[in-house]
Protein backbone atom coordinates (compact mmCIF):
# COMPACT_ATOMS: atom_id res chain seq x y z
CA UNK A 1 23.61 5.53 -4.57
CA UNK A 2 19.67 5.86 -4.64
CA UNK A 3 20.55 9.74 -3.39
CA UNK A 4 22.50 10.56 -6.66
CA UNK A 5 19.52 9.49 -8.68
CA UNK A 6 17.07 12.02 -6.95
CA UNK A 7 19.81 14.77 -8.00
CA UNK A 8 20.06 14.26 -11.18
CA UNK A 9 16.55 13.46 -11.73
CA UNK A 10 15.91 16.71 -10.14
CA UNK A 11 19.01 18.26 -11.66
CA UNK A 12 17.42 17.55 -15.17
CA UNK A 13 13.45 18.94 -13.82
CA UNK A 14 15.90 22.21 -12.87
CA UNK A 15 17.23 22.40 -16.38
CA UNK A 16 14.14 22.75 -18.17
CA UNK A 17 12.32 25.78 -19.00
CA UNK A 18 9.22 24.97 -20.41
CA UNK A 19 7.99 21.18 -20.23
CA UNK A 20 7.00 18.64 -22.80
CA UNK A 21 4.25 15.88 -22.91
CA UNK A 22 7.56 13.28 -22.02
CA UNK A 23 8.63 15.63 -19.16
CA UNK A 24 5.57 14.84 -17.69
CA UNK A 25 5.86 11.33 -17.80
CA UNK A 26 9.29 11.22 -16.79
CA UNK A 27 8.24 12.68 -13.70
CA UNK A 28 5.16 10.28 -13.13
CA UNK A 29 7.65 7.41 -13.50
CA UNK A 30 9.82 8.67 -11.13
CA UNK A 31 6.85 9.38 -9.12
CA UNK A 32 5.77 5.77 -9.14
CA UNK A 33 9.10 4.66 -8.37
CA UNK A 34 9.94 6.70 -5.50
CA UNK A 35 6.66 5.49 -4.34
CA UNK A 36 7.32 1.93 -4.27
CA UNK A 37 10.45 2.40 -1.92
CA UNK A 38 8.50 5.08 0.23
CA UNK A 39 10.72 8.11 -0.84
CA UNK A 40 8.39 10.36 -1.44
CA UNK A 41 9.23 12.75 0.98
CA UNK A 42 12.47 13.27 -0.46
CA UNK A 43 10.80 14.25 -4.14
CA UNK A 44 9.08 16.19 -2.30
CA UNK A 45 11.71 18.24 -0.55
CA UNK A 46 13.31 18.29 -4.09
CA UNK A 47 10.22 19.80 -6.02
CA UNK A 48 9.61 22.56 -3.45
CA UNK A 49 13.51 24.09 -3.52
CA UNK A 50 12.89 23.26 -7.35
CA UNK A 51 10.02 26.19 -6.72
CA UNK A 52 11.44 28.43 -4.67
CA UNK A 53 14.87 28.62 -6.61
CA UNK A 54 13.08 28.57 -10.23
CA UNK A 55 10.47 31.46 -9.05
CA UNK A 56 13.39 33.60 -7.63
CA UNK A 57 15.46 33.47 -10.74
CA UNK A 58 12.19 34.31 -12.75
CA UNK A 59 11.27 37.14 -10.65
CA UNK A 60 15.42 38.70 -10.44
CA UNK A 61 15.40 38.23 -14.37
CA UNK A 62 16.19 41.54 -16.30
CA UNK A 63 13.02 41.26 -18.28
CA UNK A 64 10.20 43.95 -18.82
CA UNK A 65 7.71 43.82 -16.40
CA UNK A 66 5.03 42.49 -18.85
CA UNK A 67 7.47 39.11 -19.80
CA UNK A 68 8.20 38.78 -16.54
CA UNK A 69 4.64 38.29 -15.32
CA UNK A 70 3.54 35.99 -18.36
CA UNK A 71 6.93 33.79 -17.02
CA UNK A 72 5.60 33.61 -13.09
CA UNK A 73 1.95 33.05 -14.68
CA UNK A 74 3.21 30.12 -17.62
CA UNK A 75 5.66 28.64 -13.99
CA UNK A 76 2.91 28.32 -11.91
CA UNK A 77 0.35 26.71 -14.95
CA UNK A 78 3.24 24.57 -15.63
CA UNK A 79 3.88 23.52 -11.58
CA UNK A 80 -0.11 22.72 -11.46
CA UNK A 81 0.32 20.53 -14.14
CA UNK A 82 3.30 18.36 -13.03
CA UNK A 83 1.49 18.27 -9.69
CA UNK A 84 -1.66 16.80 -11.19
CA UNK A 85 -0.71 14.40 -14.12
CA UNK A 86 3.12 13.60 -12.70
CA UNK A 87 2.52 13.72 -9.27
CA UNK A 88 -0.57 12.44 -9.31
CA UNK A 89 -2.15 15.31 -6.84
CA UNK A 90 -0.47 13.93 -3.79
CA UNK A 91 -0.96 16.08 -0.71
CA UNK A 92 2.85 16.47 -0.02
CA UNK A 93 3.39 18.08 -3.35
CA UNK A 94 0.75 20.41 -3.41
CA UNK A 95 2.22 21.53 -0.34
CA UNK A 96 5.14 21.87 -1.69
CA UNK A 97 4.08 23.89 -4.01
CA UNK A 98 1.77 26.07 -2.32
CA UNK A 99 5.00 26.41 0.27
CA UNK A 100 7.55 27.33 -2.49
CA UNK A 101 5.56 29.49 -4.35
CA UNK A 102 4.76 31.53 -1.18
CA UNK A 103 8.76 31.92 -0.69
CA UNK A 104 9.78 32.77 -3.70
CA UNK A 105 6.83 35.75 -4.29
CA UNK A 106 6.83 37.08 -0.88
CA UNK A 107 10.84 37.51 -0.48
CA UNK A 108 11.19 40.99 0.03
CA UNK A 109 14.81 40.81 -2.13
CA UNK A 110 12.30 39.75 -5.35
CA UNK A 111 9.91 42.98 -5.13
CA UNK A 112 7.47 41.27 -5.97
CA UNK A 113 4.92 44.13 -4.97
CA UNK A 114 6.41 46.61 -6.90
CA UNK A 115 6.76 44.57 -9.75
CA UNK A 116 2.55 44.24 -8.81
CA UNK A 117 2.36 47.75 -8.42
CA UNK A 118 4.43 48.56 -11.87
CA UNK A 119 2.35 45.87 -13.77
CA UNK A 120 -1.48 46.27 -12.84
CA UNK A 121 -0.65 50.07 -13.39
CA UNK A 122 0.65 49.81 -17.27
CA UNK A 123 -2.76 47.54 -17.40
CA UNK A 124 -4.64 49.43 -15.97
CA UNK A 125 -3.40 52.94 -18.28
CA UNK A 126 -3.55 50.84 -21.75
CA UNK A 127 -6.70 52.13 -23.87
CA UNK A 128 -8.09 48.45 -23.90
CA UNK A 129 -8.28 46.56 -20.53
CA UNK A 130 -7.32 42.77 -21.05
CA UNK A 131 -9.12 41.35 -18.68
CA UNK A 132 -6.80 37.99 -18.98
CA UNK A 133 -3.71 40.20 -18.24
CA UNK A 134 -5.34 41.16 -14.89
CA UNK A 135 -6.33 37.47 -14.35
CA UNK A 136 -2.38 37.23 -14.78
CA UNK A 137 -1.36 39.58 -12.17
CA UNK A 138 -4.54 38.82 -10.05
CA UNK A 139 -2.27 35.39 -9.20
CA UNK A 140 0.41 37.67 -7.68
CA UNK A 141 -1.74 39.15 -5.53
CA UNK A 142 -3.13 36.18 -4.06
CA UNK A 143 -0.19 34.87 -2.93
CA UNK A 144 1.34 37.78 -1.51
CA UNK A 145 1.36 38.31 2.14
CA UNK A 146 1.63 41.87 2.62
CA UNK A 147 -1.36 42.61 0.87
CA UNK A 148 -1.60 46.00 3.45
CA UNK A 149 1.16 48.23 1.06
CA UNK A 150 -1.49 48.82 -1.96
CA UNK A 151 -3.92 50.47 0.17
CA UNK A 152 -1.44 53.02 0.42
């Protein structure tokens, strides 16, 4: 019984596309909750395939390259947030986070280097440099792992 409650708490966190002030505290009560009963882990486990499966589908959307990266960069400010006010900072989520994140940007099926590449070139050739755009794509690059393919 307690099992079908994490689903369709989490069911409802995978539903939503951008979050509201009452998201937030939806997810700090369930936070709380979970805590009390030492289930934690579980929300945990949750939030991270929450990551991985929400970054994926941003990064195979049929977008332009420009919406695309202002979706991965709005995801990831959104994440931090839960993580801080809902989850209260806890260690297993910010793993979970940092761990999900990695997945999703570094699965070779999500090209997430060319879409890099593509990106920090159409910057870099616009008459005016925006140097928050760059900031934008700069988060990209930090998580990647094969860092080695733009010195080519």
């Amino acid at each position: 019984m307690a099992c079908a409650h994490y689903v369709t708490g989490f069911d409802y966190f995978q539903s939503i596309d951008h979050f509201q002030d009452g998201d937030y505290d939806k997810f700090s009560l369930l936070y709380r909750l979970l805590q009390k009963v030492d289930k934690l882990e579980i929300c945990a486990k949750y939030f991270t395939t929450y990551v991985k499966t929400k970054g994926s589908t941003i990064l195979c959307d049929k977008t332009n390259i420009q919406d695309k990266i202002n979706m991965i960069s709005a995801f990831d400010s959104q994440n931090d947030e839960v993580v801080d006010h809902s989850f209260e900072g806890d260690e297993q989520f910010v793993d979970g986070l940092k761990d999900g994140t990695d997945y999703f940007i570094n699965l070779r099926e999500n090209n997430a280097i060319k879409l890099l590449a593509k990106y920090t070139d159409q910057t870099l050739r616009s008459p005016v440099v925006d140097q928050d755009l760059l900031e934008k794509a700069m988060f990209l690059f930090r998580q990647l792992q094969c860092k080695d393919e733009f010195e080519v």
